[in-house]
C-alpha atoms as a PDB file:
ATOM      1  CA  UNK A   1      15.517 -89.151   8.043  1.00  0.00           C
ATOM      2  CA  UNK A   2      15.018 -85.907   6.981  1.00  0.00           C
ATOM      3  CA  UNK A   3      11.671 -84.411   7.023  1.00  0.00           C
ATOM      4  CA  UNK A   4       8.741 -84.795   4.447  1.00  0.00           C
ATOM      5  CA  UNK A   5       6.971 -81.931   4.593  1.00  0.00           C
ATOM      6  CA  UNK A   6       9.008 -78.405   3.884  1.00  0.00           C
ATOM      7  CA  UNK A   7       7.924 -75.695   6.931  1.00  0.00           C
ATOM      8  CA  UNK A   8       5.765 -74.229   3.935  1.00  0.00           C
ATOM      9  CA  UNK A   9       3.362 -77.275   4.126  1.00  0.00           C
ATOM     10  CA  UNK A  10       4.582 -78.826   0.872  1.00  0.00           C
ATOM     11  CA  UNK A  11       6.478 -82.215   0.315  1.00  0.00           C
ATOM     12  CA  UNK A  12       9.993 -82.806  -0.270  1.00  0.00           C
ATOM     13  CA  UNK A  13      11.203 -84.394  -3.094  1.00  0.00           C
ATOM     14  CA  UNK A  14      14.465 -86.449  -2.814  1.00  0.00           C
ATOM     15  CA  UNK A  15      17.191 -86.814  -5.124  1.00  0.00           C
ATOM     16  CA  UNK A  16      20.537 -88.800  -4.296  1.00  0.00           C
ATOM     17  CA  UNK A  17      23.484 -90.657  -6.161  1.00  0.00           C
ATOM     18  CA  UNK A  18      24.427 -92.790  -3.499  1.00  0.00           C
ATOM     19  CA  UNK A  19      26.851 -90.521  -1.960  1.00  0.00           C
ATOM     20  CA  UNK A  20      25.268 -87.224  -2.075  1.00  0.00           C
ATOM     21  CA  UNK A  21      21.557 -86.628  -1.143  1.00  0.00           C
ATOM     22  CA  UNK A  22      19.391 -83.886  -1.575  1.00  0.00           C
ATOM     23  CA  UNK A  23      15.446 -83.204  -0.794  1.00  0.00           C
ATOM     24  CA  UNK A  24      13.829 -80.081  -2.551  1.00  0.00           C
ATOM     25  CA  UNK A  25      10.709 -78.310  -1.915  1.00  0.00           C
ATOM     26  CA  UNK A  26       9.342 -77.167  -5.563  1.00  0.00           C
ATOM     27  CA  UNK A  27       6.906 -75.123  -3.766  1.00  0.00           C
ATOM     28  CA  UNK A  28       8.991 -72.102  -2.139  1.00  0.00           C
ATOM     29  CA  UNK A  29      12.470 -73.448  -3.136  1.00  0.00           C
ATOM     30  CA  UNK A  30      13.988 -74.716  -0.194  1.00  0.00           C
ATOM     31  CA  UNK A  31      16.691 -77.216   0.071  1.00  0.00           C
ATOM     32  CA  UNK A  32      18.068 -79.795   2.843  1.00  0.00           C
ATOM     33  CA  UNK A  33      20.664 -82.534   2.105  1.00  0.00           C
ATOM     34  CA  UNK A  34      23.641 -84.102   2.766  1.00  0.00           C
ATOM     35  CA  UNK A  35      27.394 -84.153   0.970  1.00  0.00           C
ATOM     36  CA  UNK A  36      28.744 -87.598   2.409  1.00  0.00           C
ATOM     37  CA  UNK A  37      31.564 -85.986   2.977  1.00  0.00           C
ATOM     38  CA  UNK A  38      32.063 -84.555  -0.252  1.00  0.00           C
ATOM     39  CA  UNK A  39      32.964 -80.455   0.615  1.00  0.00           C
ATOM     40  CA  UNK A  40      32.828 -79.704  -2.993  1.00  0.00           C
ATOM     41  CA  UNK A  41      28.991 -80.950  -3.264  1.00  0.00           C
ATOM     42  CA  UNK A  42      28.727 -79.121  -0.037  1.00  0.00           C
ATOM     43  CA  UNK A  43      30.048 -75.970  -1.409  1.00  0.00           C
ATOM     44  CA  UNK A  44      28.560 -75.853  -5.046  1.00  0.00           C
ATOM     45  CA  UNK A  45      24.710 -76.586  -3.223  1.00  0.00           C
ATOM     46  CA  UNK A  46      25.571 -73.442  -1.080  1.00  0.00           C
ATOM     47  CA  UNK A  47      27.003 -71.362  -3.963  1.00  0.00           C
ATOM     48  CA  UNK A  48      25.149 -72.347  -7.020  1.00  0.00           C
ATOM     49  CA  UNK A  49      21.997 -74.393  -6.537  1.00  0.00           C
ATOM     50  CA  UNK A  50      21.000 -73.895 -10.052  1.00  0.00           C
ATOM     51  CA  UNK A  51      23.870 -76.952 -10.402  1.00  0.00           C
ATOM     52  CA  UNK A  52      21.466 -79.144  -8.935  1.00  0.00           C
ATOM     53  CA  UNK A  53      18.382 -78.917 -10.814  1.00  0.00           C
ATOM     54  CA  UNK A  54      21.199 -79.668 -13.714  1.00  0.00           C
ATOM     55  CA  UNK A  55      22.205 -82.646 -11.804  1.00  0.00           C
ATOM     56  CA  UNK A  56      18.691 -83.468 -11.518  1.00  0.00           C
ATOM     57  CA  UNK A  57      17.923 -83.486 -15.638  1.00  0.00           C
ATOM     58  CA  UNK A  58      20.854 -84.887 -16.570  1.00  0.00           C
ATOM     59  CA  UNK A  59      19.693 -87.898 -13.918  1.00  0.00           C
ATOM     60  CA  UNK A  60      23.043 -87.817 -12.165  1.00  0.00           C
ATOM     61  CA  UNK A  61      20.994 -87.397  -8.902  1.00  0.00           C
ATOM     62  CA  UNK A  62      17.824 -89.862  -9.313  1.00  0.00           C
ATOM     63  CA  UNK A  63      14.869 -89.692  -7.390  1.00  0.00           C
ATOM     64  CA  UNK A  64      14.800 -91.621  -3.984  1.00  0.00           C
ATOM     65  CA  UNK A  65      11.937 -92.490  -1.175  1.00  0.00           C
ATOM     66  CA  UNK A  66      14.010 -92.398   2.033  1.00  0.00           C
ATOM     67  CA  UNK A  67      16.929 -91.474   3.276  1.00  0.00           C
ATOM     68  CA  UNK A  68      19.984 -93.626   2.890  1.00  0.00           C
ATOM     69  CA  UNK A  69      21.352 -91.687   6.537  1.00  0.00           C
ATOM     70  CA  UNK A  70      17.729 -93.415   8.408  1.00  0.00           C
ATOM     71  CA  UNK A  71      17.880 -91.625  11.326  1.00  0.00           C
ATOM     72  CA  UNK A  72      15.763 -88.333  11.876  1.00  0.00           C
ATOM     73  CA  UNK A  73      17.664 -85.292  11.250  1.00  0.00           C
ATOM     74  CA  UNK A  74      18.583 -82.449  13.147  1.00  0.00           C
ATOM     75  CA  UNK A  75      20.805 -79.276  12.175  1.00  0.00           C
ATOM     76  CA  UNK A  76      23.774 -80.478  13.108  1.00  0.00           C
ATOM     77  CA  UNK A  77      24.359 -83.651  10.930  1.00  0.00           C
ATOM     78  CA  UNK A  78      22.871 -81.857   7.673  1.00  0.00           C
ATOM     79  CA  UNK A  79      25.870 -80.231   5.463  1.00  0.00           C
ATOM     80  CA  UNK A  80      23.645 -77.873   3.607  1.00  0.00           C
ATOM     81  CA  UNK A  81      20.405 -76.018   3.016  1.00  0.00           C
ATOM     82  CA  UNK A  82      18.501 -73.204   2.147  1.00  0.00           C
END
């Protein structure tokens, strides 16, 4: 699972569709999360993260409590962040 707590201090918030997934710090603006595969998603996070916060308010990606991956996360199997 990816990590609560941002390396500010502050919680994460996650936000997922079932596919994609996507935990934001509101604090200093950092971002984890995970495509499913998707390299679009993967790409448009990376390249225009205001997208998301759109995705967000138009509750395409909906708030979620864990993640759907369960294991703890490392580097390697996230596909984006900031």
């Amino acid at each position: 699972m990816i990590k609560p707590k941002c390396r500010c201090g502050q919680k994460r918030y996650g936000y997922g569709d079932g596919t994609h997934e996507i935990w934001i710090c509101y604090k200093c603006g950092k971002f984890v999360g995970r495509a499913g595969g998707d390299q679009f998603f993967s790409f448009m996070a990376k390249e225009h993260p205001n997208v998301i916060m759109t995705l967000i308010e138009q509750k395409i990606l909906t708030p979620i409590e864990h993640s759907k991956y369960g294991k703890k996360s490392n580097r390697r199997n996230q596909t984006f962040g900031r």
